[in-house]
Protein backbone atom coordinates (compact mmCIF):
# COMPACT_ATOMS: atom_id res chain seq x y z
CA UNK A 1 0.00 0.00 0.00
CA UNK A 2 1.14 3.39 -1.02
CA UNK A 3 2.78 5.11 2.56
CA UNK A 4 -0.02 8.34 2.11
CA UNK A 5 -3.21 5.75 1.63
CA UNK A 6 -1.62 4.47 4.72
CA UNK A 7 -1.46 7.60 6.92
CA UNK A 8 -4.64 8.70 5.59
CA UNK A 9 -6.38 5.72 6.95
CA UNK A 10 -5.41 6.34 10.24
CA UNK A 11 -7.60 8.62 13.09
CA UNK A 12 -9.24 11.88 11.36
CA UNK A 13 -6.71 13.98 13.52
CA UNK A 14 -4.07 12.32 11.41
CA UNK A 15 -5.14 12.50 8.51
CA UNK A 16 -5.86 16.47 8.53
CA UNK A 17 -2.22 16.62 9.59
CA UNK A 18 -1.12 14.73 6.33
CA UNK A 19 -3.15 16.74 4.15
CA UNK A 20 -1.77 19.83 5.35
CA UNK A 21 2.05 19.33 5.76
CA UNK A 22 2.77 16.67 3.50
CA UNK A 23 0.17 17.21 0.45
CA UNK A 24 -0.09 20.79 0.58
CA UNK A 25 -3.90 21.07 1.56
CA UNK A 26 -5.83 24.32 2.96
CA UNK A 27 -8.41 22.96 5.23
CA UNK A 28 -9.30 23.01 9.03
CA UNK A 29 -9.10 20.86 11.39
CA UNK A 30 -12.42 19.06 12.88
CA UNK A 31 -12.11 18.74 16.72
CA UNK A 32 -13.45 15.06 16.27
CA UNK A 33 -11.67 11.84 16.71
CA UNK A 34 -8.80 11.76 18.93
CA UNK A 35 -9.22 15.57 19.74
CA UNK A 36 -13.00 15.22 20.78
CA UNK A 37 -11.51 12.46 23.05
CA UNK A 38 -8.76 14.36 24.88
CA UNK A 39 -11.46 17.29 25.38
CA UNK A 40 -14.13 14.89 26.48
CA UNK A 41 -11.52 14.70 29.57
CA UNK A 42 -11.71 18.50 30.82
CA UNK A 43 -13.67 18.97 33.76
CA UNK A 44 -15.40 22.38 33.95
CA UNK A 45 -15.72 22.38 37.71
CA UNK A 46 -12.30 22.37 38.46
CA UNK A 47 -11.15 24.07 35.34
CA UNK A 48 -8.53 20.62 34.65
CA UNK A 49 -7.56 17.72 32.88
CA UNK A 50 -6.38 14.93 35.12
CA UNK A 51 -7.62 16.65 38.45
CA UNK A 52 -4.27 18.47 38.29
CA UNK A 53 -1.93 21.26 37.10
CA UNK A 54 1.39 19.66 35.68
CA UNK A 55 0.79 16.13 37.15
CA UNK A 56 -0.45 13.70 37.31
CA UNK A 57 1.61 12.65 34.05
CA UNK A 58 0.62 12.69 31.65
CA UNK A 59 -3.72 12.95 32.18
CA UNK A 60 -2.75 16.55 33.82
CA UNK A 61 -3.67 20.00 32.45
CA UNK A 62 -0.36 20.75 31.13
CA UNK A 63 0.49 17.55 29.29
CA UNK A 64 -3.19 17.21 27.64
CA UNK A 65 -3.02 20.62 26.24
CA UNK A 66 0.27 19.59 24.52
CA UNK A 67 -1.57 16.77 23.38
CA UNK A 68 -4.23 18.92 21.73
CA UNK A 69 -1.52 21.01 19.85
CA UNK A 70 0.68 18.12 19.22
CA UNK A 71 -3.01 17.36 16.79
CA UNK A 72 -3.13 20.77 16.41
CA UNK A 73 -7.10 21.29 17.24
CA UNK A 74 -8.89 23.97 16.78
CA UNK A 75 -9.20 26.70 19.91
CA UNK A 76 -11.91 25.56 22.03
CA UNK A 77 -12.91 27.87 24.88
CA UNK A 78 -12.27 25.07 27.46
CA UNK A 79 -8.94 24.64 26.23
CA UNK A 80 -8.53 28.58 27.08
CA UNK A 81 -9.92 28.11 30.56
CA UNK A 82 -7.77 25.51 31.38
CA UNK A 83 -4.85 27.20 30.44
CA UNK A 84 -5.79 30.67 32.31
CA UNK A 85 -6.04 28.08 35.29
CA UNK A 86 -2.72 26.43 34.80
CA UNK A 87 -0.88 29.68 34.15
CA UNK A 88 -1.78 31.79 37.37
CA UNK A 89 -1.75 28.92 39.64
CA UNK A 90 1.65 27.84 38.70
CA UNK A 91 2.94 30.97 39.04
CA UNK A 92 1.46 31.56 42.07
CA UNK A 93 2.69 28.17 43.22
CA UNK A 94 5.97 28.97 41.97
CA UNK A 95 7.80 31.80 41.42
CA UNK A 96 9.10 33.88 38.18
CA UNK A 97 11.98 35.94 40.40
CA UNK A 98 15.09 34.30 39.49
CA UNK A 99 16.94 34.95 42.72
CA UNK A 100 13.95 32.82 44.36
CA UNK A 101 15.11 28.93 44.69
CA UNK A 102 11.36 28.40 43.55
CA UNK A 103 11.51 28.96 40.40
CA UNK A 104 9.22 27.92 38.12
CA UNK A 105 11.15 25.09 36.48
CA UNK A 106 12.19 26.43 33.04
CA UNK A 107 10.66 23.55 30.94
CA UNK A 108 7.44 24.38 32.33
CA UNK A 109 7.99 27.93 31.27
CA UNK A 110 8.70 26.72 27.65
CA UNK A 111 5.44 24.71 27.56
CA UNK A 112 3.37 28.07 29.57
CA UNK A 113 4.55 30.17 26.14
CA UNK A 114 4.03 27.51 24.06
CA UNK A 115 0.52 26.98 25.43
CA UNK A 116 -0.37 30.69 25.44
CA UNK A 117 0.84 31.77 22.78
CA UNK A 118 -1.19 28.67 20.64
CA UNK A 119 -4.35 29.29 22.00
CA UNK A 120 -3.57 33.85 21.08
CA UNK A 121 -3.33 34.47 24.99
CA UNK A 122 -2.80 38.40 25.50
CA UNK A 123 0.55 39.62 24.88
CA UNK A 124 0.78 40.86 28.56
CA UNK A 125 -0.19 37.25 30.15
CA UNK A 126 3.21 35.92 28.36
CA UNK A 127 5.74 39.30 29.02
CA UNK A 128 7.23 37.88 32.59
CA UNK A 129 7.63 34.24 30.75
CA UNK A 130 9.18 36.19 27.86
CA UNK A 131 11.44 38.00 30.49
CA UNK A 132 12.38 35.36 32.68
CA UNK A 133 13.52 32.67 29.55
CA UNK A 134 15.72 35.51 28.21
CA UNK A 135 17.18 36.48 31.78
CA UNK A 136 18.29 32.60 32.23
CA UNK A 137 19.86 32.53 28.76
CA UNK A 138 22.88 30.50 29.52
CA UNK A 139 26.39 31.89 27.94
CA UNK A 140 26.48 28.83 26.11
CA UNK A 141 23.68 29.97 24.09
CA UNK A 142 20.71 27.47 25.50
CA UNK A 143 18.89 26.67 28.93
CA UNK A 144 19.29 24.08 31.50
CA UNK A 145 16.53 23.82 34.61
CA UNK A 146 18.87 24.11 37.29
CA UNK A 147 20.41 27.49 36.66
CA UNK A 148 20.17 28.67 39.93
CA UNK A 149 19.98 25.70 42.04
CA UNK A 150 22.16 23.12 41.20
CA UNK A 151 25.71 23.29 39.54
CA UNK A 152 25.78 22.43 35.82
CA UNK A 153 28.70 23.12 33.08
CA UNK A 154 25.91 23.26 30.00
CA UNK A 155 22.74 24.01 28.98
CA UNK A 156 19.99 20.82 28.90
CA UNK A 157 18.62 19.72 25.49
CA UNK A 158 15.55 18.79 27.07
CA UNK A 159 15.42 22.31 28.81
CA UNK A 160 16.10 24.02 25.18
CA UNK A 161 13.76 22.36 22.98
CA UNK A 162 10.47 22.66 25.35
CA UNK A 163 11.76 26.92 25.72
CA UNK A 164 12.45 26.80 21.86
CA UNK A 165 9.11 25.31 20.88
CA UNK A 166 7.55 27.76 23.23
CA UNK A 167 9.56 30.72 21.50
CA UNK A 168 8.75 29.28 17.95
CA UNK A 169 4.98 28.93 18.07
CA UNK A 170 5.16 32.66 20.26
CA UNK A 171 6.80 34.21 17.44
CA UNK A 172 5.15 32.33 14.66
CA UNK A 173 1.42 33.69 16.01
CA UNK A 174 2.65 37.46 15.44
CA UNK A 175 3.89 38.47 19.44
CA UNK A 176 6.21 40.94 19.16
CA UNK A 177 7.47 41.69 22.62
CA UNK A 178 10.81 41.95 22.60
CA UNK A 179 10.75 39.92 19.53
CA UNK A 180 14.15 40.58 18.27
CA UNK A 181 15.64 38.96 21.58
CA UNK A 182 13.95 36.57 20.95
CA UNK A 183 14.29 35.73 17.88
CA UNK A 184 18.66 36.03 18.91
CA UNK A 185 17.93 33.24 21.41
CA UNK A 186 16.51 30.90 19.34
CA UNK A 187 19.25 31.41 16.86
CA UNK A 188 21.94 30.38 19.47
CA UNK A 189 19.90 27.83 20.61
CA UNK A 190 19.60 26.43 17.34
CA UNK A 191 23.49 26.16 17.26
CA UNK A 192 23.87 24.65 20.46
CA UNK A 193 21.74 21.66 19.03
CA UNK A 194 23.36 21.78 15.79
CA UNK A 195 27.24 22.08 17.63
CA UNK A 196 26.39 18.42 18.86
CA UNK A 197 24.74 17.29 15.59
CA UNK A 198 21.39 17.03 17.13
CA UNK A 199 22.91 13.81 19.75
CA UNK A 200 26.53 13.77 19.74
CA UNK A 201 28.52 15.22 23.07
CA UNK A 202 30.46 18.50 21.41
CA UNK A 203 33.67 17.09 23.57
CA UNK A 204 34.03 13.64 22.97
CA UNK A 205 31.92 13.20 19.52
CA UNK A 206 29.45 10.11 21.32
CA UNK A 207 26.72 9.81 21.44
CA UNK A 208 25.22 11.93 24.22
CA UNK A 209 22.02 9.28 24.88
CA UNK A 210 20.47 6.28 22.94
CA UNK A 211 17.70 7.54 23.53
CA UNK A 212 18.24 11.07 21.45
CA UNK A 213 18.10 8.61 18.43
CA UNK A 214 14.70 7.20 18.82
CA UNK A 215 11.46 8.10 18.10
CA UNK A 216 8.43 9.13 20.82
CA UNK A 217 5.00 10.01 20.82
CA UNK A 218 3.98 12.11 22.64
CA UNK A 219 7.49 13.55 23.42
CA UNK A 220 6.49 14.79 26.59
CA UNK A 221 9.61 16.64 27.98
CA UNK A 222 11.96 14.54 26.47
CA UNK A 223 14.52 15.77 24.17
CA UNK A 224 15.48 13.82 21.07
CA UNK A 225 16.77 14.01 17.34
CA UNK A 226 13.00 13.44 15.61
CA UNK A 227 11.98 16.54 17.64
CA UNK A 228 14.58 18.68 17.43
CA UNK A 229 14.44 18.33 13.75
CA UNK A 230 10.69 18.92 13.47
CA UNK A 231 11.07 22.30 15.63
CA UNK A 232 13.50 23.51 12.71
CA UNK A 233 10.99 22.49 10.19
CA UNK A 234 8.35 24.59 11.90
CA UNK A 235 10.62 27.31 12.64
CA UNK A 236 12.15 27.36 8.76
CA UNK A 237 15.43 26.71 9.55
CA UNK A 238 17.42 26.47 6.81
CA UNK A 239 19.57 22.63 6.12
CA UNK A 240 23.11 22.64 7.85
CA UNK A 241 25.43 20.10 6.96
CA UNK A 242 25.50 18.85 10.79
CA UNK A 243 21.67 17.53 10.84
CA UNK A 244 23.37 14.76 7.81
CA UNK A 245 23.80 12.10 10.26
CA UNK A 246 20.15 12.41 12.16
CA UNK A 247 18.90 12.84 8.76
CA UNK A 248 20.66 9.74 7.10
CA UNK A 249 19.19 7.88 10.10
CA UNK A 250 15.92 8.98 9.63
CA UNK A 251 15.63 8.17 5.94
CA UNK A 252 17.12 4.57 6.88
CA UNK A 253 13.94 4.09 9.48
CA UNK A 254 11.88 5.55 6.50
CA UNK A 255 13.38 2.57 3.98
CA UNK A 256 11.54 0.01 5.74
CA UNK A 257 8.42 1.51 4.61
CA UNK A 258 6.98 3.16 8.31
CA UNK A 259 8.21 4.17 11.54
CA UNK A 260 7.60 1.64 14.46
CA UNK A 261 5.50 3.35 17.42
CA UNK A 262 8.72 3.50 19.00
CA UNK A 263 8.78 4.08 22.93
CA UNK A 264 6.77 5.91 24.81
CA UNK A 265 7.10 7.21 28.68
CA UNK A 266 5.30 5.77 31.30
CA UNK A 267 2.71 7.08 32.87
CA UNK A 268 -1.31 7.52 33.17
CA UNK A 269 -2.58 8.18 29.95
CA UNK A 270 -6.18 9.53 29.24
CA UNK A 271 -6.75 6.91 26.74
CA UNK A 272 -4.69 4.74 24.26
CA UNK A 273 -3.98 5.33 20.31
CA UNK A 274 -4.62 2.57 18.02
CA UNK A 275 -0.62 0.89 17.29
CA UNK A 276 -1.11 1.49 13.79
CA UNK A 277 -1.86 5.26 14.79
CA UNK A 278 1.41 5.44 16.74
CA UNK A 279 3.03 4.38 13.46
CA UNK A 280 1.70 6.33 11.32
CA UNK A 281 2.02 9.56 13.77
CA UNK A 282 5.61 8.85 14.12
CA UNK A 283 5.96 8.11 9.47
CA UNK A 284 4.04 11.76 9.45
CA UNK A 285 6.95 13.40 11.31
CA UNK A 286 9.85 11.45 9.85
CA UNK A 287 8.82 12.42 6.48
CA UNK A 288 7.44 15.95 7.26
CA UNK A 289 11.10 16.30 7.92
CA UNK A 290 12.94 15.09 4.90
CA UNK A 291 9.86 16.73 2.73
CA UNK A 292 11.51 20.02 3.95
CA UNK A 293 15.39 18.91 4.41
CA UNK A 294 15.54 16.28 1.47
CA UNK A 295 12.62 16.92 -0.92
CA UNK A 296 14.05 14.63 -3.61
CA UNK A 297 14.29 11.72 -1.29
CA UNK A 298 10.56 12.37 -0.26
CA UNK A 299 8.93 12.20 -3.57
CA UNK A 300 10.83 9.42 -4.62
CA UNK A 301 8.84 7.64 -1.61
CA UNK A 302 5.19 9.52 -2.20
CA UNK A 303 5.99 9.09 -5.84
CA UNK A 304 3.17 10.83 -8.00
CA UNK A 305 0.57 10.17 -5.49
CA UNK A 306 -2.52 12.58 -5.85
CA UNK A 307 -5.04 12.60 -3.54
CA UNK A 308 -8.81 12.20 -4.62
């Protein structure tokens, strides 16, 4: 079977996602299947998903509105009040004053912007998340959680990616506070990753973890290569020689003819996705990335295919 009648068989979630980034389609996405699930979940009482803020993982507030972008669904207003929730009772929980050893953890800062600035949150709701990720902007160019209360020699990969999808979908959705610092941040962030060739360690050339190599869904928190690589798709950045090797690796997964579901992180999930679903989530991103980094290698596996 021909690898888009594949996809396109899969949840209607999935599908729209095919259409759009890999067949060039303009149409909107329905808030049914899998979406319509994850929204079912929201309980207007307490304002939540999962009876909590960040946790439980992953059935919290946090993690199932990443869930619903990671589909990208359509705004809903319960989406919104969640996320007012989330925002000023972390904060309030927490703390945004970097001298304070209860600091909001930095990842969950990435995922507040990202969040917000999906779901067109006023400007002024994101400024102090704005400030405070550009304040802990390590001189190494990235971010690492533990800036101020723990000793570390270099920024986290895990840290950077959730702060520069955060940044990405913030300045993709037209916010312009302090945009141009912003914009500088990402841009040495996006050399830190590419310095270790999306895995490798920058001092001894090994691989930093196995697990940078493999594919998840839903990524959760968790840095690795397939991510990384989709961020710079969304955020047009341009092919650099160093992403060869994660790309080479990728187009050897994609020779077999799909992407396994590959592993996933433990913990309570609102419901399950279909295996075949998994697979065909994790084929969407693997060759959303070589449409935009090798587009010669892509059509020679979509072929001629129209759709009808």
């Amino acid at each position: 079977m021909d690898v888009i009648d594949w996809l396109l068989k899969g949840d209607s979630n999935i599908s729209f996602l095919v259409k759009k980034h890999l067949l060039n389609q303009k149409l909107m996405q329905h808030n049914d299947g899998y979406i319509k699930n994850y929204l079912n979940q929201y309980n207007k009482e307490t304002k939540m998903w999962g009876n909590g803020l960040y946790g439980p993982k992953w059935i919290s507030s946090t993690y199932t509105l990443l869930d619903l972008i990671s589909l990208e669904a359509n705004i809903d207003q319960n989406m919104v009040d969640g996320y007012y929730k989330l925002r000023q009772e972390l904060v309030l929980k927490y703390t945004l004053n970097p001298k304070d050893k209860k600091t909001l953890d930095l990842c969950i800062v990435g995922m507040l912007v990202k969040i917000g600035a999906y779901l067109n949150t006023d400007e002024d709701l994101l400024k102090e998340l704005i400030d405070f990720i550009l304040y802990t902007l390590n001189s190494d160019g990235a971010w690492n959680c533990y800036f101020n209360y723990r000793t570390y020699k270099t920024s986290s990969l895990h840290t950077t990616i959730n702060i520069l999808e955060g940044l990405q979908t913030y300045i993709s959705n037209g916010y312009s506070y302090r945009k141009k610092e912003v914009i500088e941040s990402m841009n040495s962030a996006n050399e830190f990753i590419l310095q270790k060739q999306l895995f490798r360690s920058r001092r001894t050339n090994e691989i930093i973890r196995e697990q940078f190599l493999c594919v998840h869904y839903p990524t959760r928190w968790y840095y690795d290569m397939f991510r990384a690589l989709e961020y710079f798709v969304d955020a047009n950045v341009a092919y650099d020689i160093r992403m060869k090797e994660a790309l080479d690796l990728i187009k050897k997964k994609l020779a077999k003819g799909y992407l396994p579901k590959g592993k996933t992180y433990a913990g309570k999930t609102h419901f399950k996705l279909n295996l075949e679903d998994y697979k065909r989530i994790n084929t969407f991103s693997a060759l959303r990335i070589v449409k935009k980094y090798d587009e010669e290698y892509y059509n020679q596996i979509i072929g001629d295919y129209k759709i009808n």
